[in-house]
N, C-alpha and C. Protein backbone atom coordinates (compact mmCIF):
# COMPACT_ATOMS: atom_id res chain seq x y z
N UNK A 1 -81.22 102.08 32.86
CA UNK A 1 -81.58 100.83 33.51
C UNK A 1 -80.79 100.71 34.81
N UNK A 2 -81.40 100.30 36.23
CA UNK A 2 -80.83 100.33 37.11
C UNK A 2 -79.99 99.42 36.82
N UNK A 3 -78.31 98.98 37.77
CA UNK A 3 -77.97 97.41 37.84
C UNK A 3 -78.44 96.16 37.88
N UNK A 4 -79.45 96.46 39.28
CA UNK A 4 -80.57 95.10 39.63
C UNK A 4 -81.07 94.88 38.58
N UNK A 5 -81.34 95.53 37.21
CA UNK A 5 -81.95 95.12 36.56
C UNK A 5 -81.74 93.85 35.79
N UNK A 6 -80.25 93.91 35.46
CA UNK A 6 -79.74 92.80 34.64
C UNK A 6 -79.77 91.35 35.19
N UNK A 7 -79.62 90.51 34.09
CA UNK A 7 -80.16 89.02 34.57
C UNK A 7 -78.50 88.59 34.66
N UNK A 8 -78.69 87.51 35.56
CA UNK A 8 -77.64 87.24 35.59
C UNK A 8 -77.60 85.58 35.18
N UNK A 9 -76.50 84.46 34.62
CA UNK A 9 -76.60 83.43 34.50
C UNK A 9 -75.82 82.29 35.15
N UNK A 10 -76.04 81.16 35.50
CA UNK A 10 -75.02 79.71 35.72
C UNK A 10 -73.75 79.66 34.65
N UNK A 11 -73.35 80.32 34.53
CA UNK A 11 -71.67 79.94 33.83
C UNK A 11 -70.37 79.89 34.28
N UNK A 12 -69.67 79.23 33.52
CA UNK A 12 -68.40 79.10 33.86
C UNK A 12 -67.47 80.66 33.35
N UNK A 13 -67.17 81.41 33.67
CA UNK A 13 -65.67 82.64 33.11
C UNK A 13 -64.51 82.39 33.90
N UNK A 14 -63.89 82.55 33.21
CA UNK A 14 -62.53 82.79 33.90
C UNK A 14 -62.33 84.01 34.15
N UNK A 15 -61.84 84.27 35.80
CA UNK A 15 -61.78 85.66 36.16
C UNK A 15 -60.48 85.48 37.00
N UNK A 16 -59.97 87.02 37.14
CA UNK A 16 -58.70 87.49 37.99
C UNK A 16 -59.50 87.85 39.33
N UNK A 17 -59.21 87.21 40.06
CA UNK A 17 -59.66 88.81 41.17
C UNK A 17 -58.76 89.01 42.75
N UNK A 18 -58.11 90.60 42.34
CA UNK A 18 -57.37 91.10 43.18
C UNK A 18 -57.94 91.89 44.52
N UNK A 19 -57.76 91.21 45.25
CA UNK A 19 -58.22 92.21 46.25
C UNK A 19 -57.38 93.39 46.71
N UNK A 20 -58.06 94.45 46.74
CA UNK A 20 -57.10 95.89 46.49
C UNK A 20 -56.65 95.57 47.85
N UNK A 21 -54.67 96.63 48.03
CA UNK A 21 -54.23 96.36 49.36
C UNK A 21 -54.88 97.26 50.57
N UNK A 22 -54.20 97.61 51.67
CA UNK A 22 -54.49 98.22 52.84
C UNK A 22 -54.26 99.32 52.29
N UNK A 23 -55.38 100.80 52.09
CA UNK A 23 -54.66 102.06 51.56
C UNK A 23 -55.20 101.98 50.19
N UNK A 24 -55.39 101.04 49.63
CA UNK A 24 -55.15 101.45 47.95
C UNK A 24 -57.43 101.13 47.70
N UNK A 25 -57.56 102.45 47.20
CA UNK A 25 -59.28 102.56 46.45
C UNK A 25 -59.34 102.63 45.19
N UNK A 26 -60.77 102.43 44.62
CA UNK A 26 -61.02 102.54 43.38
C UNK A 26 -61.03 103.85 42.71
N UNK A 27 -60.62 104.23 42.09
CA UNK A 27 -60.53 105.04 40.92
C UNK A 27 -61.92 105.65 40.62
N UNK A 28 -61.08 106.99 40.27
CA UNK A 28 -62.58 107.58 39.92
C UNK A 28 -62.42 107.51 38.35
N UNK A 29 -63.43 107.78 37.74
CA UNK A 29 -63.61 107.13 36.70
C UNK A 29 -63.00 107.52 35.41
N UNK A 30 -61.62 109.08 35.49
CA UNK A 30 -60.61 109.28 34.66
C UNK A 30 -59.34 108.26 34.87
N UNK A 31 -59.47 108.62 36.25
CA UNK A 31 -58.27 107.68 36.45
C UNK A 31 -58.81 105.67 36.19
N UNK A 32 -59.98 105.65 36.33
CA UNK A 32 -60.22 103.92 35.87
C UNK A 32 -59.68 103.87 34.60
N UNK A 33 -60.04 105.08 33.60
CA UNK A 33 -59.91 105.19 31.95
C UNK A 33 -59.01 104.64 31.35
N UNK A 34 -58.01 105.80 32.31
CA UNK A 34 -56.33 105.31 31.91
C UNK A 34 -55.56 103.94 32.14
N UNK A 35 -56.12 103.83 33.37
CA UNK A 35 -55.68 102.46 34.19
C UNK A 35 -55.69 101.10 33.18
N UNK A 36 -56.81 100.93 32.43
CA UNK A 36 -57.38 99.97 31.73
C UNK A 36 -55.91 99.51 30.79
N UNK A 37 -55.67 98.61 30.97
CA UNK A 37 -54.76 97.85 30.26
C UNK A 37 -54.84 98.23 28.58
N UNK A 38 -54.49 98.73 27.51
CA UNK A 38 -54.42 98.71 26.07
C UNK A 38 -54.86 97.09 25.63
N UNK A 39 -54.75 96.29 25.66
CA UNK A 39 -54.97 95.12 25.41
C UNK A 39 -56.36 94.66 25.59
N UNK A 40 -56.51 95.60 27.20
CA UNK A 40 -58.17 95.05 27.24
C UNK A 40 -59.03 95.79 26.61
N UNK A 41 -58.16 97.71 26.23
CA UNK A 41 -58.83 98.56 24.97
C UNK A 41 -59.55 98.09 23.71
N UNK A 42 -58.70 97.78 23.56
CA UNK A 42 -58.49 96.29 21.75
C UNK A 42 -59.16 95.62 22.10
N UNK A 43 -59.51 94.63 22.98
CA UNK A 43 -60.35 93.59 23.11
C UNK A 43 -61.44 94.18 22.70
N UNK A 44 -62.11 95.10 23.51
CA UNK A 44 -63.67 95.69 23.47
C UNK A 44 -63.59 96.76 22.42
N UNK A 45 -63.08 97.16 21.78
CA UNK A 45 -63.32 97.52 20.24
C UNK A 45 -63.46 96.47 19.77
N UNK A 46 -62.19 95.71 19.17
CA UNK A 46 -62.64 94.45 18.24
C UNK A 46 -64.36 94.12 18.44
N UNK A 47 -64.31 93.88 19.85
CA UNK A 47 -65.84 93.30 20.00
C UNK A 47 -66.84 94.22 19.58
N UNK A 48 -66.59 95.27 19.66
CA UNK A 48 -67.49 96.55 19.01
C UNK A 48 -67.20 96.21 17.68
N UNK A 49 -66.67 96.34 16.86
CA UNK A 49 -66.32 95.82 15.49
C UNK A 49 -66.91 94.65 15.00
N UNK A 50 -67.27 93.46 16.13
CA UNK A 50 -67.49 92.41 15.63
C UNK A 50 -69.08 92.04 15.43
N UNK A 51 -69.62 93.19 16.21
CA UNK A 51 -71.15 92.85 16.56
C UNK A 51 -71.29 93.81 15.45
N UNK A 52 -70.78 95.10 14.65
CA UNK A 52 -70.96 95.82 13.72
C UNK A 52 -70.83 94.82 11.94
N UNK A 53 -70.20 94.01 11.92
CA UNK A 53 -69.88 92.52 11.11
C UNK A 53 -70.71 91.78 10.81
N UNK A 54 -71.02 91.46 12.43
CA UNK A 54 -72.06 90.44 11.98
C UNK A 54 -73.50 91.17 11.34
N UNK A 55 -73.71 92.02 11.57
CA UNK A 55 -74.84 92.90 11.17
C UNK A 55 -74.88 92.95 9.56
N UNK A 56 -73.60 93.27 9.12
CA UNK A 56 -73.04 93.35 7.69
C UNK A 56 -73.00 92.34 6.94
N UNK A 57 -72.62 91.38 7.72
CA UNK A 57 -72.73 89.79 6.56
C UNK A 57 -74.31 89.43 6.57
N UNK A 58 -74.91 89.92 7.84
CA UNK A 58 -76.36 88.82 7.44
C UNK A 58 -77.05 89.48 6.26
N UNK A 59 -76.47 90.76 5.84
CA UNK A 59 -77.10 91.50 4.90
C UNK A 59 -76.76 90.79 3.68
N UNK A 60 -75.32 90.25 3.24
CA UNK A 60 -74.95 89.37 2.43
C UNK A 60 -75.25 87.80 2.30
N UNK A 61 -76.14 87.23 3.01
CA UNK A 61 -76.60 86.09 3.19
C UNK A 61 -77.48 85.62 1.53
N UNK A 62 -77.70 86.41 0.79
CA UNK A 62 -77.95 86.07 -0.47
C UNK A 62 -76.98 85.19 -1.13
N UNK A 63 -77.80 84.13 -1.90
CA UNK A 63 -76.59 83.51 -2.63
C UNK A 63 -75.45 83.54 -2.91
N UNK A 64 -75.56 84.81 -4.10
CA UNK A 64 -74.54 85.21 -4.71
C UNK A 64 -73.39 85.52 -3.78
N UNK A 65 -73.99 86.13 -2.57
CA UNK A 65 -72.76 86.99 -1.87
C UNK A 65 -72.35 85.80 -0.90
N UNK A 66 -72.86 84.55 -0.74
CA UNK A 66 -72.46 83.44 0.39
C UNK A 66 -71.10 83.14 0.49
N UNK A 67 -70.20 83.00 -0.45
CA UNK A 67 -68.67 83.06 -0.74
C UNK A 67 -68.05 83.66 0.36
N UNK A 68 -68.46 85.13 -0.11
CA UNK A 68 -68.00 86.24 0.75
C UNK A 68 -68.50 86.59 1.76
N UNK A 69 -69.32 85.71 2.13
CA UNK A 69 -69.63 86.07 3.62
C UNK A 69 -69.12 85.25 4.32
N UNK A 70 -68.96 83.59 3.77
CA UNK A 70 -68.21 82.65 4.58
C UNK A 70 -66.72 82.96 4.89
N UNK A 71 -66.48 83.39 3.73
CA UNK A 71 -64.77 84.11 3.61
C UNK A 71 -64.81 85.39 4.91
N UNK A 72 -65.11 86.12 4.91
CA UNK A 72 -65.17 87.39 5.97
C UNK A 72 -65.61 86.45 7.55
N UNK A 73 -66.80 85.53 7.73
CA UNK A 73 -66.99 84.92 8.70
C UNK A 73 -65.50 84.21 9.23
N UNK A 74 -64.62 83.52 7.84
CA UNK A 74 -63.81 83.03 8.42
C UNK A 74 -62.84 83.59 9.32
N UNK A 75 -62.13 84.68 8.11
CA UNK A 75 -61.44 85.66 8.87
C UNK A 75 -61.60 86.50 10.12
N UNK A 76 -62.87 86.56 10.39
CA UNK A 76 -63.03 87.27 11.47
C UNK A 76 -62.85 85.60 13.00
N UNK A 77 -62.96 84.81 12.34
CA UNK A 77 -63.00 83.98 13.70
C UNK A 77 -61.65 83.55 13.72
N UNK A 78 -60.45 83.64 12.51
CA UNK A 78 -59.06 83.72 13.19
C UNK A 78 -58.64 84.80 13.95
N UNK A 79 -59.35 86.28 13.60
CA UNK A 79 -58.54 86.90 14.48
C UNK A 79 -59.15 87.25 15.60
N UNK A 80 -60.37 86.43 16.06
CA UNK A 80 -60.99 86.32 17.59
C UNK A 80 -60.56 85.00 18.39
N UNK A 81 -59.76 84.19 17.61
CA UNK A 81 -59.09 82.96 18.27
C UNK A 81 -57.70 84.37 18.67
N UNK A 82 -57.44 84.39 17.73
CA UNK A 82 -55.70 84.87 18.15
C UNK A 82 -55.77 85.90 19.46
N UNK A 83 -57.06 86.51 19.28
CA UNK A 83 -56.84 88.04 20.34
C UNK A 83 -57.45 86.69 21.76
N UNK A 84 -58.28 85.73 21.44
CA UNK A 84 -58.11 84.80 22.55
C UNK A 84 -57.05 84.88 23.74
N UNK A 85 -55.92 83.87 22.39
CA UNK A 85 -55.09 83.77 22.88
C UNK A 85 -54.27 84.67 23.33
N UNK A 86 -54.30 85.78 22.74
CA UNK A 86 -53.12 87.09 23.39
C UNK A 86 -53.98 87.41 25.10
N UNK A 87 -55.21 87.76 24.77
CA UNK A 87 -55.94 87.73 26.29
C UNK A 87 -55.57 86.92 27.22
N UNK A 88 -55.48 85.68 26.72
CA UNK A 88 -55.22 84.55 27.75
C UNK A 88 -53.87 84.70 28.94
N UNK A 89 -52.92 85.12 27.90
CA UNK A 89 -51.94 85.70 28.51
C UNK A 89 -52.07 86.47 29.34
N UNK A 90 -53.25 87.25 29.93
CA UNK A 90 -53.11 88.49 30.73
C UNK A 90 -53.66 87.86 32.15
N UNK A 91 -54.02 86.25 31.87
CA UNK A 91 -54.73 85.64 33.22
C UNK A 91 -53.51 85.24 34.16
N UNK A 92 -53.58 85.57 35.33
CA UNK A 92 -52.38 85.50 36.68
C UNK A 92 -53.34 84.13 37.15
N UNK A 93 -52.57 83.08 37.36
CA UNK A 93 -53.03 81.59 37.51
C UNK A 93 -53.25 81.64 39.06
N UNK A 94 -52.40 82.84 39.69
CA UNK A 94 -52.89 83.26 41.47
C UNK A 94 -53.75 83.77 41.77
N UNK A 95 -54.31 84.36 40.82
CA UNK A 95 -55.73 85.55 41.25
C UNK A 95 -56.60 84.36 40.40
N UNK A 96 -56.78 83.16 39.75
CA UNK A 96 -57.81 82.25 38.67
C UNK A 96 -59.15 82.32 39.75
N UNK A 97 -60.58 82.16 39.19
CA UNK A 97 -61.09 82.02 39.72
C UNK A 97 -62.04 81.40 38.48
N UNK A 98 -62.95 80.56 38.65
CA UNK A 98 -64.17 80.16 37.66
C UNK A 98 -65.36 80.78 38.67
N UNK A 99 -66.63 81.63 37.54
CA UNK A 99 -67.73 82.48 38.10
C UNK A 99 -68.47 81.01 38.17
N UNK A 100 -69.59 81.19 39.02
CA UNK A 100 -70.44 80.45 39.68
C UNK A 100 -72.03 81.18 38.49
N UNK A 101 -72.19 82.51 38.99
CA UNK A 101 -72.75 82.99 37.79
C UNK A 101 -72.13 84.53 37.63
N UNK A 102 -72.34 85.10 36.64
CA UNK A 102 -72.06 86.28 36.52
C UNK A 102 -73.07 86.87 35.22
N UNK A 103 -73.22 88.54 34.89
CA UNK A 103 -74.22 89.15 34.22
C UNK A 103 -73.43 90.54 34.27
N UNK A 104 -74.59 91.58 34.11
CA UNK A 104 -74.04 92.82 33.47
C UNK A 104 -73.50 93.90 34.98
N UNK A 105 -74.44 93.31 35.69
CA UNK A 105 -74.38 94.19 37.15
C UNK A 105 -73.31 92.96 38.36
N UNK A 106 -73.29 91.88 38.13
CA UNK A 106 -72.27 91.41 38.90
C UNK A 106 -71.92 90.05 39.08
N UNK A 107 -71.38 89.45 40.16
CA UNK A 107 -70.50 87.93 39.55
C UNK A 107 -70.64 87.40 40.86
N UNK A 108 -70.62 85.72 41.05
CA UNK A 108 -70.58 84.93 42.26
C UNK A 108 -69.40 84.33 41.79
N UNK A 109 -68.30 83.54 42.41
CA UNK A 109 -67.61 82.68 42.55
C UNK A 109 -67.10 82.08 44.35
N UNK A 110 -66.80 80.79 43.63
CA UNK A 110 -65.88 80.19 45.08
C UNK A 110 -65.11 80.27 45.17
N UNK A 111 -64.49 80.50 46.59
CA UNK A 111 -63.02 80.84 46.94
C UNK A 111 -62.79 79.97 48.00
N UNK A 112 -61.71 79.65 48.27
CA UNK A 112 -60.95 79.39 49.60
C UNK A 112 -60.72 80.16 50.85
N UNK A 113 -60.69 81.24 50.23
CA UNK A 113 -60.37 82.41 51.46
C UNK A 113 -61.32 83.53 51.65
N UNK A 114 -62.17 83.84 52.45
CA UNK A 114 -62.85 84.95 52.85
C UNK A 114 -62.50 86.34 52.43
N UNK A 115 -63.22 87.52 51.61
CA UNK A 115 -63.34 88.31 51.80
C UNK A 115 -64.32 89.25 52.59
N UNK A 116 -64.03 90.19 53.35
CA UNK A 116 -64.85 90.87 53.91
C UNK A 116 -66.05 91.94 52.75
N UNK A 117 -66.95 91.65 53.67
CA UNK A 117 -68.34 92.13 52.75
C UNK A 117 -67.99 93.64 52.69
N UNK A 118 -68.10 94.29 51.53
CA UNK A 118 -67.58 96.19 51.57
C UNK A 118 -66.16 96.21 51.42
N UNK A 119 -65.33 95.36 51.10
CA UNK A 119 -64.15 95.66 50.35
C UNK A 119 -63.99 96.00 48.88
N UNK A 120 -63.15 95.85 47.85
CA UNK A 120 -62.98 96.16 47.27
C UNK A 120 -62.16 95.31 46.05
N UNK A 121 -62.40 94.92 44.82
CA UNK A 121 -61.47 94.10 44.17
C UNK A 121 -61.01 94.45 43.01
N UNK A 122 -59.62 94.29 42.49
CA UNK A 122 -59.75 94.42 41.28
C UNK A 122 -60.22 93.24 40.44
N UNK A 123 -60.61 93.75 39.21
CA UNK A 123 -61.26 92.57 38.41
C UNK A 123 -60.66 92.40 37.01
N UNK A 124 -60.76 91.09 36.17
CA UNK A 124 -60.32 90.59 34.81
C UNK A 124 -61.35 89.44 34.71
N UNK A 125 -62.18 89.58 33.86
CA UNK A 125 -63.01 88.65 32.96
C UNK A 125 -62.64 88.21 31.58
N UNK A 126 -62.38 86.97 31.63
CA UNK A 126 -62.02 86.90 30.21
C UNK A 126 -63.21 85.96 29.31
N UNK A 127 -63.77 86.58 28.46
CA UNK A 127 -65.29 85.92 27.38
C UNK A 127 -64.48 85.17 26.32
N UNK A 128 -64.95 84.23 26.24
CA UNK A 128 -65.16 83.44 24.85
C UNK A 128 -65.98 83.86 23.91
N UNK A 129 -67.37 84.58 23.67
CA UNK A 129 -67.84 84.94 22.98
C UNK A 129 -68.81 85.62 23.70
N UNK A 130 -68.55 86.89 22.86
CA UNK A 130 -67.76 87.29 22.18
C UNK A 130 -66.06 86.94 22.67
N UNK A 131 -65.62 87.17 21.74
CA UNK A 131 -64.10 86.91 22.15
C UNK A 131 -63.47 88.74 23.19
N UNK A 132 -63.40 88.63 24.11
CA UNK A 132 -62.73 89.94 24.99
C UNK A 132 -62.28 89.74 26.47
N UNK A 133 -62.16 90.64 26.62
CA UNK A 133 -61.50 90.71 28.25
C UNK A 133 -62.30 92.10 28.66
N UNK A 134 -62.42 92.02 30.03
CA UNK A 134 -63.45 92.96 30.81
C UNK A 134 -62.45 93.45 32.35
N UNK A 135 -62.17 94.80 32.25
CA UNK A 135 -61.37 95.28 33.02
C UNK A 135 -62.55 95.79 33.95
N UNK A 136 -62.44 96.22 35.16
CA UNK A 136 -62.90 96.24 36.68
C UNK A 136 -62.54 96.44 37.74
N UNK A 137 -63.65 96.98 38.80
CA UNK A 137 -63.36 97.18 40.04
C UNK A 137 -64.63 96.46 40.14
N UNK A 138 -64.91 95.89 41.96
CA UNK A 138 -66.31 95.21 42.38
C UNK A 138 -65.96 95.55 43.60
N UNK A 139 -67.25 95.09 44.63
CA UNK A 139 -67.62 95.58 45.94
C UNK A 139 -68.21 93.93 46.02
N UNK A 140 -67.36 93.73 47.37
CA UNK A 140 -68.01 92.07 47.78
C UNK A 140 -69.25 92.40 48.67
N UNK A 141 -70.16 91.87 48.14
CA UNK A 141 -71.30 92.15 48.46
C UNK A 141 -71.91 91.07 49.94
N UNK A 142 -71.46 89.69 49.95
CA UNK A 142 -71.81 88.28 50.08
C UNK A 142 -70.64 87.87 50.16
N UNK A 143 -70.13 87.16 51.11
CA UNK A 143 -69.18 86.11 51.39
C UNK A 143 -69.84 85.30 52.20
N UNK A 144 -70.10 84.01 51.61
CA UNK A 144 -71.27 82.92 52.48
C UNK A 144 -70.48 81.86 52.88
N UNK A 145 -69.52 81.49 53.54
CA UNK A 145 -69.42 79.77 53.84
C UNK A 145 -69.88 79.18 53.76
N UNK A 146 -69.38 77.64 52.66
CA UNK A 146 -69.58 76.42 52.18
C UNK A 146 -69.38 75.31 52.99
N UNK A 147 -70.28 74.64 52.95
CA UNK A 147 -69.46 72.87 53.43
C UNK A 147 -68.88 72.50 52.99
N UNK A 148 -67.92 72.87 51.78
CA UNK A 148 -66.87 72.34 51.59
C UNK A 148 -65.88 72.74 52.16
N UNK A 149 -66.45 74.24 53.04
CA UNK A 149 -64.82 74.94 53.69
C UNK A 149 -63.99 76.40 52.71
N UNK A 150 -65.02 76.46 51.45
CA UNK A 150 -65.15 77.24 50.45
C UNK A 150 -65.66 78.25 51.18
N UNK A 151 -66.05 79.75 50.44
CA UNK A 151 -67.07 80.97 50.43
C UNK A 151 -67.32 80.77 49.13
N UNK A 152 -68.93 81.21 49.11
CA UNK A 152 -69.23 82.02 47.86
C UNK A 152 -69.46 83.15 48.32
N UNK A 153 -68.51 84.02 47.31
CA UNK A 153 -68.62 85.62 46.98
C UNK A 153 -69.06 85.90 46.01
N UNK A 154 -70.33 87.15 46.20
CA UNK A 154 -70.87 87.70 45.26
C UNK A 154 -70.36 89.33 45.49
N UNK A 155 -69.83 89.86 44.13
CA UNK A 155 -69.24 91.16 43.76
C UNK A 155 -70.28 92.10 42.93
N UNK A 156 -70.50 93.00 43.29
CA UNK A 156 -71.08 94.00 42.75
C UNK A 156 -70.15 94.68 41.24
N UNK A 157 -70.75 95.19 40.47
CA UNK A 157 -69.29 96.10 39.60
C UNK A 157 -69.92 97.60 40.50
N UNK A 158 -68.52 98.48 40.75
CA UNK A 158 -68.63 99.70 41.05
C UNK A 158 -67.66 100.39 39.45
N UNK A 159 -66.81 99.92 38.97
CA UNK A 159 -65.96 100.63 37.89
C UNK A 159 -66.30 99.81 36.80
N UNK A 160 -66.64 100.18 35.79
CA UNK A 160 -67.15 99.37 34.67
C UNK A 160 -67.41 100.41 33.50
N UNK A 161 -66.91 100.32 32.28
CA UNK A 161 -66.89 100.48 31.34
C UNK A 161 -68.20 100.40 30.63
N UNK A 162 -68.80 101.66 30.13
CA UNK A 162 -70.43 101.02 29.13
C UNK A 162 -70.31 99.61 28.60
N UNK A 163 -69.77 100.22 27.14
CA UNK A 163 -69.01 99.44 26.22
C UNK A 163 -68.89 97.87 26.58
N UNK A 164 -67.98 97.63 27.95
CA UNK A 164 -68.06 96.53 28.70
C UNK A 164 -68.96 95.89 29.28
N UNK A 165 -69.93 96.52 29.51
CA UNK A 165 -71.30 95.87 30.08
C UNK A 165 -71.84 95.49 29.37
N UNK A 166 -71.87 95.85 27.81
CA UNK A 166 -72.53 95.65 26.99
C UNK A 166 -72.09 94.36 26.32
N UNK A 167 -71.04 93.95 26.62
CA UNK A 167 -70.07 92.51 26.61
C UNK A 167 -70.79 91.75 27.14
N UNK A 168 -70.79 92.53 28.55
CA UNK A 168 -71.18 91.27 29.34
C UNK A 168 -72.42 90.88 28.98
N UNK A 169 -73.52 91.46 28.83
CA UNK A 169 -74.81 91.29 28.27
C UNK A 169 -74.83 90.30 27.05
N UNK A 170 -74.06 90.63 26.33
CA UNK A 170 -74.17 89.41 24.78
C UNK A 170 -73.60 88.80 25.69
N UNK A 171 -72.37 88.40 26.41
CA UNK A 171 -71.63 87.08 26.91
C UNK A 171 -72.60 86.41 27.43
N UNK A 172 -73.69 86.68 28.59
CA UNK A 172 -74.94 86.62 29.35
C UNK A 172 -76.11 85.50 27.90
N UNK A 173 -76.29 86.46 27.23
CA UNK A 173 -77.12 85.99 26.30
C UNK A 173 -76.61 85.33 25.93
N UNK A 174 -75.33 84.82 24.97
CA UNK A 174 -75.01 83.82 24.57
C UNK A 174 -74.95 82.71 25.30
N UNK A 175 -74.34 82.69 26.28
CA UNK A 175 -74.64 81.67 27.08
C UNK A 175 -76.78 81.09 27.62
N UNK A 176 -77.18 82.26 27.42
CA UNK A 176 -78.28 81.95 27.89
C UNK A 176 -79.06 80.87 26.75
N UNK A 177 -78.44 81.98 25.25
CA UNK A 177 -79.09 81.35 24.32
C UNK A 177 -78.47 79.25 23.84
N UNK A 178 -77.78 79.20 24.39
CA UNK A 178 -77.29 78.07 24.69
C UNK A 178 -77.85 77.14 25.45
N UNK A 179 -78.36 77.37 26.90
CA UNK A 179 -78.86 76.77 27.67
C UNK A 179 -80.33 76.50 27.05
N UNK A 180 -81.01 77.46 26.27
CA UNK A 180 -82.09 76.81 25.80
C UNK A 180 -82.50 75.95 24.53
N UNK A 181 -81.57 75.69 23.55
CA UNK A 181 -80.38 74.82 22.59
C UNK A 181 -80.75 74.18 23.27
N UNK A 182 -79.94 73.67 24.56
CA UNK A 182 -79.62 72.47 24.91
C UNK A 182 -80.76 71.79 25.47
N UNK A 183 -82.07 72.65 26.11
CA UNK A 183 -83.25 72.00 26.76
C UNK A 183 -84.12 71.85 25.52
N UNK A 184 -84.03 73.01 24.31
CA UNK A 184 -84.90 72.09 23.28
C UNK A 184 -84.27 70.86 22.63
N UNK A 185 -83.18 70.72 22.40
CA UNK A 185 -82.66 69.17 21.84
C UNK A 185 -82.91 68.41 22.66
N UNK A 186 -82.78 68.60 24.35
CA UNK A 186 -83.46 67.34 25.21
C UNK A 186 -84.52 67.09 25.15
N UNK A 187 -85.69 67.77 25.07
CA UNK A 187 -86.76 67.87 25.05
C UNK A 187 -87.37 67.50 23.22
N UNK A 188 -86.54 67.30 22.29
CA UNK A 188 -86.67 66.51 21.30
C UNK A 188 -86.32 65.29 21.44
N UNK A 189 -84.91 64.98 21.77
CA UNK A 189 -84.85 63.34 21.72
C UNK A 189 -85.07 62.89 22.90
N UNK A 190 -85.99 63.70 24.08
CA UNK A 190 -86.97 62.58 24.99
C UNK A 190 -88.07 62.57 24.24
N UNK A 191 -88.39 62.85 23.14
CA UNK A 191 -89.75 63.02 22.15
C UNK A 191 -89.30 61.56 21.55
N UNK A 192 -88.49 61.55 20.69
CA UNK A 192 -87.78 60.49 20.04
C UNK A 192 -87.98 58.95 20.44
């Protein structure tokens, strides 16, 4: 599937983003491998683990086994709060940014300060759900000035992880599948 292909959505993420210095490029893609933080390793297993789970309990959705599936559901959502919170820790409150939208092929947010279009960034996404963190490189594609005195920048991914895209895609969907939740309940109690 090309990039363009992926949809992208209106959400809120919390993201890092470093703009690489004078001299310093992206990684080719042994050296991205290594680079990747252990923490953000763990993240995207777990999440590989977790989409392998849920597959497993809906199989137990029979009566008998409902116990134990609520029990395993539980456990698995303490230790996607906790790896939350250990993630959370890895956010630098100087690089914070909230996405405008973001998807599998790339991300908008507002900034204060201009980047030049064809630079280079490092990147940190951190998902709520699934619960992970998304390590990165991007290419500013779009730096548009706002009337507020803002840019919106839109980033391409150039370094990206399968595995990770595939994050981003459920993160994408979940959120998507949300937004339409919320227009069928409006669209019931304007029925109402």
């Amino acid at each position: 599937m090309n990039q363009d292909e992926y949809f992208s959505v209106h959400a809120g993420l919390t993201i890092n983003v470093e703009p690489l210095s004078h001299g310093e490029s992206v990684p080719d893609m042994l050296a991205f491998q290594q680079e990747i933080p252990p923490l953000f390793r763990i993240a995207s297993e777990c999440s590989s683990l977790d989409e392998g789970l849920e597959h497993s309990l809906s199989q137990l959705k029979k009566d008998e086994f409902q116990a134990l599936s609520n029990y395993l559901t539980a456990q698995n959502n303490k230790i996607n709060l906790l790896l939350s919170f250990v993630l959370a820790q890895q956010d630098d409150a100087k690089l914070r940014f909230i996405t405008h939208t973001f998807g599998a092929s790339q991300l908008s947010y507002f900034s204060p300060q201009a980047l030049a279009e064809g630079s280079s960034v490092r990147l940190k996404l951190f998902l709520d759900n699934p619960a992970a963190a998304v390590y990165a490189y991007a290419e500013v594609t779009q730096c548009q000035p706002q009337p507020d005195s803002s840019y919106e920048t839109a980033l391409k991914y150039v370094c990206l992880m399968e595995d990770d895209r595939d994050l981003l895609i459920r993160a994408a969907l979940h959120f998507q599948q949300k937004i339409l939740r919320q227009r069928a309940q409006q669209r019931s109690d304007n029925k109402s």
